[in-house]
C-alpha atoms as a PDB file:
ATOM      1  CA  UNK A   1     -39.663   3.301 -19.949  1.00  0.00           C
ATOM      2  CA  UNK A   2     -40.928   5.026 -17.008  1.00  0.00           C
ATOM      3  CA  UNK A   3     -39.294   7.778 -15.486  1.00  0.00           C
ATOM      4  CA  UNK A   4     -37.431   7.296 -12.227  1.00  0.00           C
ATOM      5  CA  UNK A   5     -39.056   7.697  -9.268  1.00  0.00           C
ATOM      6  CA  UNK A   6     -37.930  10.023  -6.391  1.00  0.00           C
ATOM      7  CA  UNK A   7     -37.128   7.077  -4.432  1.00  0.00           C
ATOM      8  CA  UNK A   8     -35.256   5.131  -7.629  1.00  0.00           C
ATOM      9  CA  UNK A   9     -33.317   8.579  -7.554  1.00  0.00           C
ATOM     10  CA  UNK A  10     -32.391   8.258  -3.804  1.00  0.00           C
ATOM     11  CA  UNK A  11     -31.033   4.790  -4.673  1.00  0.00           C
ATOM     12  CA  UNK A  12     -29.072   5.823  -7.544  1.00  0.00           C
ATOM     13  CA  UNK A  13     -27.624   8.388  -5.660  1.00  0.00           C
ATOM     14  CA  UNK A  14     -26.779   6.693  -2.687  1.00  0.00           C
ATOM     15  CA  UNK A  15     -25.037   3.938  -4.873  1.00  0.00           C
ATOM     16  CA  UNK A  16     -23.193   6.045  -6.184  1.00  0.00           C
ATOM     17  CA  UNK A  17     -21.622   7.920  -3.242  1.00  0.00           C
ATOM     18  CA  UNK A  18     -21.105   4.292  -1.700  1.00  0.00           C
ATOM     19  CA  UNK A  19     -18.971   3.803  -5.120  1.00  0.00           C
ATOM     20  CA  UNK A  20     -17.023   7.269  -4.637  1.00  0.00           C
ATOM     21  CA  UNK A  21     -17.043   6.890  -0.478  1.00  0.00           C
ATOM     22  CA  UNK A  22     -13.066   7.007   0.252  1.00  0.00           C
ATOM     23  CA  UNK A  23     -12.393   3.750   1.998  1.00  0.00           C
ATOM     24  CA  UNK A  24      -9.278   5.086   3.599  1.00  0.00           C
ATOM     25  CA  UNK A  25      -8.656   8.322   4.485  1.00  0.00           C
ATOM     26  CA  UNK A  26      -5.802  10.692   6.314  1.00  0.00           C
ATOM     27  CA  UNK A  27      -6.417  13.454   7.525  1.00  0.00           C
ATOM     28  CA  UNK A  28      -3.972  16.563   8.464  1.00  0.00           C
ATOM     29  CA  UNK A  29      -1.824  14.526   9.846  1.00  0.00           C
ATOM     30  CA  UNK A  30       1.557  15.202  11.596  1.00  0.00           C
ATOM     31  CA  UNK A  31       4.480  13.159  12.756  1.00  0.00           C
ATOM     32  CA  UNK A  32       7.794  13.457  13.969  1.00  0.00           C
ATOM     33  CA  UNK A  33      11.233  11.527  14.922  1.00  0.00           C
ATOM     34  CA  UNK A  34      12.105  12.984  18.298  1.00  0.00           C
ATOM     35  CA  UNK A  35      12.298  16.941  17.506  1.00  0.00           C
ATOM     36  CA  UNK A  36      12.261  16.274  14.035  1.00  0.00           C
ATOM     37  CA  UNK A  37       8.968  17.458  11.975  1.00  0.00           C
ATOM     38  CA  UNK A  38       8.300  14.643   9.063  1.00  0.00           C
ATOM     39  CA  UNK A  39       5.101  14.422   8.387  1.00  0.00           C
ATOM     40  CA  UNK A  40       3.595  18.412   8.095  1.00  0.00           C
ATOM     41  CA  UNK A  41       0.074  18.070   7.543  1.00  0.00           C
ATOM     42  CA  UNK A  42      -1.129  15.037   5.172  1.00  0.00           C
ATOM     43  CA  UNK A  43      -4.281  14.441   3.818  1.00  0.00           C
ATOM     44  CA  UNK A  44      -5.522  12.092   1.012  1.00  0.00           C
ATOM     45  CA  UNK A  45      -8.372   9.523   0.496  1.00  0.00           C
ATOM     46  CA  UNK A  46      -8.374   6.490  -1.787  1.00  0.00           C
ATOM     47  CA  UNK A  47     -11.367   4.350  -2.927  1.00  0.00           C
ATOM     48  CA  UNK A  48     -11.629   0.596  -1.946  1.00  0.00           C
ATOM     49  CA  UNK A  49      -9.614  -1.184  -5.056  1.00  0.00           C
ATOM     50  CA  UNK A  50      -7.409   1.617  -6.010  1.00  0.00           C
ATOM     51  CA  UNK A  51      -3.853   1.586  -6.073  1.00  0.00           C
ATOM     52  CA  UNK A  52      -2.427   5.058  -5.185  1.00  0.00           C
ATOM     53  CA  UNK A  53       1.272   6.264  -6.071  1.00  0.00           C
ATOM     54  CA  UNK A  54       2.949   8.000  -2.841  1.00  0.00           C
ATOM     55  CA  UNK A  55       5.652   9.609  -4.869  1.00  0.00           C
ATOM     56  CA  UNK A  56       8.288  12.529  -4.627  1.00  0.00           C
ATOM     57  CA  UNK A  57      11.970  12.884  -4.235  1.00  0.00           C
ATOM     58  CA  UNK A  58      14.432  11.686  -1.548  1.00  0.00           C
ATOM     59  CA  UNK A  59      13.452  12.924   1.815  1.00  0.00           C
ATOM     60  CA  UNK A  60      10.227  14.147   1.099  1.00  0.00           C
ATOM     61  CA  UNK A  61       8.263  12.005   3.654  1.00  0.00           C
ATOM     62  CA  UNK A  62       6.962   8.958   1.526  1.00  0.00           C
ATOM     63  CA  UNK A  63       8.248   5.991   4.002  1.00  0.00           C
ATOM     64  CA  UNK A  64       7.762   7.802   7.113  1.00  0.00           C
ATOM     65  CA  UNK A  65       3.795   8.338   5.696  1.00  0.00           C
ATOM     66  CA  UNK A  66       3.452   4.813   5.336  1.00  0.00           C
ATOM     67  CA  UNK A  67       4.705   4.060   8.705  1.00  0.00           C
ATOM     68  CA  UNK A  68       2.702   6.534  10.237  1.00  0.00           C
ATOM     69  CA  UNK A  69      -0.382   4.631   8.420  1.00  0.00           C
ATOM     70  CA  UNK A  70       0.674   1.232   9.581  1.00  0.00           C
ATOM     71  CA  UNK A  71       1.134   3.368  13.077  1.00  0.00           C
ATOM     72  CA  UNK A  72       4.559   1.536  13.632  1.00  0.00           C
ATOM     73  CA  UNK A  73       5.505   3.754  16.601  1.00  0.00           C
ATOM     74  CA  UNK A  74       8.586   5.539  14.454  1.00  0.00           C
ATOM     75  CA  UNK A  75       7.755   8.465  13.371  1.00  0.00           C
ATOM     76  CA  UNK A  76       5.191   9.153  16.080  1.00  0.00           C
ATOM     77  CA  UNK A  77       1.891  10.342  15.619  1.00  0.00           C
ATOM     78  CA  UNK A  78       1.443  14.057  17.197  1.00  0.00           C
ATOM     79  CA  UNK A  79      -2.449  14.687  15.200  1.00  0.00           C
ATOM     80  CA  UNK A  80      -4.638  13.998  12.760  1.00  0.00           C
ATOM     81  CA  UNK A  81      -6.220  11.522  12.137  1.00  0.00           C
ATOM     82  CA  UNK A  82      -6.162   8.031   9.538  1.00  0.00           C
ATOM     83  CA  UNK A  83      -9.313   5.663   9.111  1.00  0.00           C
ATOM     84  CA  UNK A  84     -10.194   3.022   7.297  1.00  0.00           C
ATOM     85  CA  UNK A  85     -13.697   1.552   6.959  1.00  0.00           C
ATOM     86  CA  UNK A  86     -14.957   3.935  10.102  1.00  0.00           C
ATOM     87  CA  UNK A  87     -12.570   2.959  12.265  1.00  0.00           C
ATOM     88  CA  UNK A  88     -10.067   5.292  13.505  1.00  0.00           C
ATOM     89  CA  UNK A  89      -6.692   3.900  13.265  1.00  0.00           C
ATOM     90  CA  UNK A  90      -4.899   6.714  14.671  1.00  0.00           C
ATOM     91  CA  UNK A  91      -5.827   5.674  18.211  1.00  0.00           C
ATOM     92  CA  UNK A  92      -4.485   2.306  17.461  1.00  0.00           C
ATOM     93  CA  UNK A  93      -1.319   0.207  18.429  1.00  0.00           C
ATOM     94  CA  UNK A  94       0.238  -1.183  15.094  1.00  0.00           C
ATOM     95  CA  UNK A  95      -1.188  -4.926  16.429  1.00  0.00           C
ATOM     96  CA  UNK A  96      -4.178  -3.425  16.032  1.00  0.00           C
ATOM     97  CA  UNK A  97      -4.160  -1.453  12.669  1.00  0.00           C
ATOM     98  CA  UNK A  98      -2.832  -4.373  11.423  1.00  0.00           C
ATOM     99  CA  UNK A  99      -5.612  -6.418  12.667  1.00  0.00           C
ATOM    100  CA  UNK A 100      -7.873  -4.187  10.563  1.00  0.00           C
ATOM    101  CA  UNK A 101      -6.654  -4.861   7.790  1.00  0.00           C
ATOM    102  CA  UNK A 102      -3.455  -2.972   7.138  1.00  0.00           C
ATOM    103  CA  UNK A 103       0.004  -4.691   5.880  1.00  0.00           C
ATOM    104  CA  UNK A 104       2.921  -3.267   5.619  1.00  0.00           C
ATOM    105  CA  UNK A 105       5.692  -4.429   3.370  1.00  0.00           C
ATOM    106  CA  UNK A 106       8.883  -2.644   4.397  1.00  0.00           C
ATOM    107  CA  UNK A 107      11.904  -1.950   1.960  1.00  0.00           C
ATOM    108  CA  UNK A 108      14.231  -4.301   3.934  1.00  0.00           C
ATOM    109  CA  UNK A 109      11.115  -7.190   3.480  1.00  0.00           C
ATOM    110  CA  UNK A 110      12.345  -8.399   6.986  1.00  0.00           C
ATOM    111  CA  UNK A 111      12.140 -12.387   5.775  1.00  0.00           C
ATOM    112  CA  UNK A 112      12.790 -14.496   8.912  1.00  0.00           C
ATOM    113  CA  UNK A 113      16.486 -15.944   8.730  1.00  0.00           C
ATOM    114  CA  UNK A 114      16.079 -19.370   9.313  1.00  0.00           C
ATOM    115  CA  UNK A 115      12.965 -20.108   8.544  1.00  0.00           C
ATOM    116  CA  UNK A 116      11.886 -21.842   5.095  1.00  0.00           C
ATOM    117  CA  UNK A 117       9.509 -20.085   2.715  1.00  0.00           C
ATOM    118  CA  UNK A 118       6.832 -21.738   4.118  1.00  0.00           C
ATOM    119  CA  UNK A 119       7.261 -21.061   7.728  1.00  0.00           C
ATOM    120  CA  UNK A 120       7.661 -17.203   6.988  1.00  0.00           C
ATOM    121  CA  UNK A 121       4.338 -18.053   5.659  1.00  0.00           C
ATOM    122  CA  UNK A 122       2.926 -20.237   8.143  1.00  0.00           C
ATOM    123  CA  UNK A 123       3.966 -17.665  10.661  1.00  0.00           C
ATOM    124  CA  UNK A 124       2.170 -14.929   9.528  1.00  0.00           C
ATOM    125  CA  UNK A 125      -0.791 -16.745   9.811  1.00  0.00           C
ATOM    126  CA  UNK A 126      -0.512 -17.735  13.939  1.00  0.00           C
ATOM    127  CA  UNK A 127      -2.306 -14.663  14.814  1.00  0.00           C
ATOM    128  CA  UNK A 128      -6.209 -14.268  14.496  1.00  0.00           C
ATOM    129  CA  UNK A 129      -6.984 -12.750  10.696  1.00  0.00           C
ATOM    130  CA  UNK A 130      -5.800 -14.998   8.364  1.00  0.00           C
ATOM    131  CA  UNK A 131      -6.277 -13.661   4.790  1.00  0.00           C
ATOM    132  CA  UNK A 132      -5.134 -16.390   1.564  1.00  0.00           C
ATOM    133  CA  UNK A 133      -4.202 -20.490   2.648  1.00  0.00           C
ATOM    134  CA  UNK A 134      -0.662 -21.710   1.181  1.00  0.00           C
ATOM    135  CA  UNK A 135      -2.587 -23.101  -1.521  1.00  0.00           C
ATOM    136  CA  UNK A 136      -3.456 -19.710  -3.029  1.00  0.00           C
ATOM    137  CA  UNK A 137      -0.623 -18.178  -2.068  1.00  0.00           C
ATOM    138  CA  UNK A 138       1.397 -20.693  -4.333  1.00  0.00           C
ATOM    139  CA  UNK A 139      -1.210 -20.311  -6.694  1.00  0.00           C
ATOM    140  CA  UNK A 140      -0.265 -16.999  -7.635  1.00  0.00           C
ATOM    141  CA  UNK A 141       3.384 -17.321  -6.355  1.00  0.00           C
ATOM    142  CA  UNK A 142       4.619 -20.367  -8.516  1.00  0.00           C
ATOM    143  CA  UNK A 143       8.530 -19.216  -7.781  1.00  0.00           C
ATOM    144  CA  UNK A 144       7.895 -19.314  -4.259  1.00  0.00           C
ATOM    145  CA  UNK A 145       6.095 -23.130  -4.557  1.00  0.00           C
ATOM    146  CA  UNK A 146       9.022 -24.306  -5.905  1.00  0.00           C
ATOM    147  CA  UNK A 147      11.237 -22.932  -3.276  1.00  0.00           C
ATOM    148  CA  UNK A 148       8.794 -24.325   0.067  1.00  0.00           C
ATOM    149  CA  UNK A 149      11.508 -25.738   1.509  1.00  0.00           C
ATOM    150  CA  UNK A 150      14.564 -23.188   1.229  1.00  0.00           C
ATOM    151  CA  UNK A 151      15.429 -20.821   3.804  1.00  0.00           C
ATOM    152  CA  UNK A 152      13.832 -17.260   2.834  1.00  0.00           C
ATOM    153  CA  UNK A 153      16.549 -15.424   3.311  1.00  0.00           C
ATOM    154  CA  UNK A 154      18.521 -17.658   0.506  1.00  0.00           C
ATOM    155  CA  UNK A 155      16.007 -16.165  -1.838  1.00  0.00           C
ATOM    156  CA  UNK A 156      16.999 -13.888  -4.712  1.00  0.00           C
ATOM    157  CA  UNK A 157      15.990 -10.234  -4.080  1.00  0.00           C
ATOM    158  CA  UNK A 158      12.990 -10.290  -6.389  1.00  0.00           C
ATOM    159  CA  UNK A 159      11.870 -13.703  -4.766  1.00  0.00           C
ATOM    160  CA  UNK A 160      12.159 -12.419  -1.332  1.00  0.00           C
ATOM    161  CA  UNK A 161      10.071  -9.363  -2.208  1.00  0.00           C
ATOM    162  CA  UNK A 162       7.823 -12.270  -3.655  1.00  0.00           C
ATOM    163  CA  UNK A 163       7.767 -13.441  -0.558  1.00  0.00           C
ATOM    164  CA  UNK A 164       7.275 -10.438   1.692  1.00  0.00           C
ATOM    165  CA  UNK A 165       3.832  -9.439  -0.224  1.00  0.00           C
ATOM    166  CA  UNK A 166       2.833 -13.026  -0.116  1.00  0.00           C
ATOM    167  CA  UNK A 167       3.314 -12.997   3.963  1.00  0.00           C
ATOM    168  CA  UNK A 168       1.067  -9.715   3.747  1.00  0.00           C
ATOM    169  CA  UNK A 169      -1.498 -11.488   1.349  1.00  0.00           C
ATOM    170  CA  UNK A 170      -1.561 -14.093   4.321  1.00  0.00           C
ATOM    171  CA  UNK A 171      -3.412 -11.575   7.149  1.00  0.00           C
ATOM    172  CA  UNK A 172      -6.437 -10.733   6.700  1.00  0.00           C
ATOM    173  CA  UNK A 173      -5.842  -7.520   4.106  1.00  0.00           C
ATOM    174  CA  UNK A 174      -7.363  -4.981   3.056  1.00  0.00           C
ATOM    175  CA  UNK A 175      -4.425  -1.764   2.794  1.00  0.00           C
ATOM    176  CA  UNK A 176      -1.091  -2.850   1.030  1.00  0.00           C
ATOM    177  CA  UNK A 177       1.574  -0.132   1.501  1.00  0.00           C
ATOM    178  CA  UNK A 178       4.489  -1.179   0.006  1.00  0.00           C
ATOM    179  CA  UNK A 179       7.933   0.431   0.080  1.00  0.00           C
ATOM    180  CA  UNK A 180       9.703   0.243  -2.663  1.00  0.00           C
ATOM    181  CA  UNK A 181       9.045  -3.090  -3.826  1.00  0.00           C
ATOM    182  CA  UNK A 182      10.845  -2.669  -7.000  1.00  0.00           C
ATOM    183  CA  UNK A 183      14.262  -1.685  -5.910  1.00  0.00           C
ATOM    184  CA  UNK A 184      17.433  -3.626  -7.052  1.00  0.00           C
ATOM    185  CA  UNK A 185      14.944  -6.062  -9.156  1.00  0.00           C
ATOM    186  CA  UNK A 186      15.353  -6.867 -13.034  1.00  0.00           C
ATOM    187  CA  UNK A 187      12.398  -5.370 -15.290  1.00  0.00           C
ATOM    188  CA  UNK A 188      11.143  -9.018 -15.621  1.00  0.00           C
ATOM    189  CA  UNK A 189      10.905  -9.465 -11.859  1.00  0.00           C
ATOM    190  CA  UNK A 190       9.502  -6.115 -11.469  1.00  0.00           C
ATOM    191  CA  UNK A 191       6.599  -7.210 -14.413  1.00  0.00           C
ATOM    192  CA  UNK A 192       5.550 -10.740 -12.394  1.00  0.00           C
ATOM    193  CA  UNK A 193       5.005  -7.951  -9.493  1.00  0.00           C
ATOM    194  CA  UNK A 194       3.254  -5.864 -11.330  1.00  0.00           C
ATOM    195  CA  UNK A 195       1.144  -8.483 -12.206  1.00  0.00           C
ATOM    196  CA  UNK A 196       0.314  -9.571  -8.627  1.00  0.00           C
ATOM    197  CA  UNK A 197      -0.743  -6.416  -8.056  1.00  0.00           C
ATOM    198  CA  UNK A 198      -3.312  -6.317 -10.760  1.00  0.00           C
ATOM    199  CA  UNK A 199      -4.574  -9.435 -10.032  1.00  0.00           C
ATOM    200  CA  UNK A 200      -5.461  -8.589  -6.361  1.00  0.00           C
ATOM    201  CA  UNK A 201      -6.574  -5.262  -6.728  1.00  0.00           C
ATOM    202  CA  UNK A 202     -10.305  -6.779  -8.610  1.00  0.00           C
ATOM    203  CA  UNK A 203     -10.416  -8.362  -5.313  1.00  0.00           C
ATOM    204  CA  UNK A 204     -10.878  -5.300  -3.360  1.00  0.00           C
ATOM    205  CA  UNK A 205      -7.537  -4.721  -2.124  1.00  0.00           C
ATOM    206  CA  UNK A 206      -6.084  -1.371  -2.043  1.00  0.00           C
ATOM    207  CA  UNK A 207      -2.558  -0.446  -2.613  1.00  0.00           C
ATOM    208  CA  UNK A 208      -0.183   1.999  -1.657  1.00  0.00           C
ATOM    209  CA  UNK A 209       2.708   1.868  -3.388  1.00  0.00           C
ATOM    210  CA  UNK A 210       6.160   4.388  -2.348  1.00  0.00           C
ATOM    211  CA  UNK A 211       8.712   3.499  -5.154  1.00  0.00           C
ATOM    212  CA  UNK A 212      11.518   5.816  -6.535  1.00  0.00           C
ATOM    213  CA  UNK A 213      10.819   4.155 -10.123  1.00  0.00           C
ATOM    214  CA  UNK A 214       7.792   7.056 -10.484  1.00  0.00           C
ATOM    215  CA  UNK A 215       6.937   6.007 -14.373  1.00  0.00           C
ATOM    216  CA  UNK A 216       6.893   2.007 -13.547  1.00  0.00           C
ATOM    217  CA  UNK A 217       4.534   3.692 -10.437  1.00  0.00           C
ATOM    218  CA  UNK A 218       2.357   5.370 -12.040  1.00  0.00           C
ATOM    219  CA  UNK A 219       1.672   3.062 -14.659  1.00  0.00           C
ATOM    220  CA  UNK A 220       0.201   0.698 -12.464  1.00  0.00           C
ATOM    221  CA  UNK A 221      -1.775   2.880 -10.299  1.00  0.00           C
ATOM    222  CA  UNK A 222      -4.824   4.886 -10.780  1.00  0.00           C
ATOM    223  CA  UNK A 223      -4.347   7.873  -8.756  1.00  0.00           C
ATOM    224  CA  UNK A 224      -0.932   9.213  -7.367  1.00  0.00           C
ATOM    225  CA  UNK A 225      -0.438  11.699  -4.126  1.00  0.00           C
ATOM    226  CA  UNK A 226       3.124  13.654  -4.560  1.00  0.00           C
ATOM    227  CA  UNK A 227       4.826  14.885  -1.123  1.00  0.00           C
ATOM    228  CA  UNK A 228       7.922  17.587  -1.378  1.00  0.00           C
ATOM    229  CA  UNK A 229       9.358  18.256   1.957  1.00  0.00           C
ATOM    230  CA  UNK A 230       6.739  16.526   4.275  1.00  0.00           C
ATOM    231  CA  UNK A 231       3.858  17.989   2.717  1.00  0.00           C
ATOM    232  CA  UNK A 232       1.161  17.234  -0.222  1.00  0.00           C
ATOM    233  CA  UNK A 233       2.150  19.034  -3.356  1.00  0.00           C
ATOM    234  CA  UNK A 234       0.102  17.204  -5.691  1.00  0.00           C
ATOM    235  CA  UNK A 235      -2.522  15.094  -5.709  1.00  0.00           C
ATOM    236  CA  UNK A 236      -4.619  13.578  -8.601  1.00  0.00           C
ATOM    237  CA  UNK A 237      -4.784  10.725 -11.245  1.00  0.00           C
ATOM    238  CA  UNK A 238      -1.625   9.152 -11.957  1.00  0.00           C
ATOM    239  CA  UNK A 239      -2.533  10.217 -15.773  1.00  0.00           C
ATOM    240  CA  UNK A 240      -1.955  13.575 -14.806  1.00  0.00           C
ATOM    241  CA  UNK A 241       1.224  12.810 -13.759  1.00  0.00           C
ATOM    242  CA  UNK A 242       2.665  11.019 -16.625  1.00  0.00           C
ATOM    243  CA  UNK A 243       1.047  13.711 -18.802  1.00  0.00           C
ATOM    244  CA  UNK A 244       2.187  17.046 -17.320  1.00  0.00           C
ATOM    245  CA  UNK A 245       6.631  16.736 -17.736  1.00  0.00           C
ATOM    246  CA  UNK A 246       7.178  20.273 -15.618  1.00  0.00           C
ATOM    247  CA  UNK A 247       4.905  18.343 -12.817  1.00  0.00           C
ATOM    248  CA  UNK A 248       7.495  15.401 -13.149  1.00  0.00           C
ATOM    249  CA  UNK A 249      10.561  17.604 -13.467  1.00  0.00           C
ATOM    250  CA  UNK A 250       9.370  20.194 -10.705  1.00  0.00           C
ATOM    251  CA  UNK A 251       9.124  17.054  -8.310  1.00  0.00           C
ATOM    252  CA  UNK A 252      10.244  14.323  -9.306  1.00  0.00           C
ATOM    253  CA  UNK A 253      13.526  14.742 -10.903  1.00  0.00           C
ATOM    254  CA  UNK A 254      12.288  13.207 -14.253  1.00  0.00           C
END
């Protein structure tokens, strides 16, 4: 076999940074409520496919990080700066970052009262960027298939978290942050989630997940970022995490 050229080289190289290129990325990044400093100074990038663990205690920031990402207005933005794919969210409205991509999935899940399982669905698609038809979505959603026709909000919890991700599935998607998508659900419930997750994530889609579970969180993901008091104290694999109990202990309470 012949050696490798200088342009071969070039190739392999640049293939390789595309691979290890951070697909989203924040960067010093500070937000408030009113007078109230939140956010102190974020950063953190994540590949395309990953699915990164936003962990720490009560208080430390996690939601309001999320928000700021899917630039809902509350906390607001003072600087720094969040992109995704080149484009600079943090000068966008949250029509717009979600237009790009980004879905948020907020602990309440906000399920439309009134409307059937399928219109929550059907609704999320009347804007441009549609992401999976009904047909997939009840593909991988079998519990929600057989409940079309009931109103969403008559859902059991774990259903109507079901259904929440499946409305974000809908948009055109590329950044899932969800906020604690496993609280108040049964471990079985929390596995069929778990499993959605894996299942998308060959697809491309990358996954931020905020959940006060930090084991069942880490588990799942590849690399977690831990916040204490608005700002980064840890970031690295999720491995580390699970591995190093004063880490766990010092931060997370477990």
């Amino acid at each position: 076999m012949s050696a490798m050229t200088m342009k071969d080289e070039f190739v392999a190289d640049s293939a390789a940074a595309d691979r290890s290129a951070a697909f989203f990325s924040v960067r010093d990044v500070h937000a408030y409520y009113g007078e109230s400093y939140i956010v102190q100074g974020i950063s953190f990038e994540i590949r395309k496919g990953e699915i990164l663990a936003l962990l720490g205690r009560n208080g430390a920031g996690k939601t309001s990080t999320l928000r700021t990402i899917a630039r809902t207005g509350t906390p607001q933005l003072k600087s720094g700066e969040i992109w995704i794919e080149g484009k600079p969210v943090h000068q966008m409205k949250p029509h717009e970052a979600s237009r790009t991509g980004i879905q948020l999935v907020p602990e309440d899940r906000r399920i439309i009262q009134g409307l059937t399982v399928e219109e929550n669905l059907a609704l999320a698609q009347v804007a441009p960027g549609h992401g999976w038809p009904l047909e997939r979505i009840y593909e991988h959603f079998p519990r929600l298939a057989e409940r079309r026709r009931q109103d969403g909000v008559t859902l059991s919890g774990g259903e109507q978290q079901m259904l929440a991700i499946a409305r974000a599935l809908a948009r055109d998607i590329k950044l899932l942050l969800l906020d604690e998508p496993y609280e108040g659900l049964a471990p079985v419930i929390v596995q069929e989630i778990e499993g959605i997750l894996n299942a998308i994530k060959p697809l491309g889609i990358t996954t931020i997940i905020v959940e006060q579970n930090a084991v069942a969180a880490l588990r799942l993901s590849d690399r977690a970022v831990i916040l204490d008091t608005g700002e980064v104290a840890f970031t690295g694999s999720a491995k580390e995490v699970l591995d190093n109990a004063d880490l766990r202990h010092e931060y997370l309470a477990i």
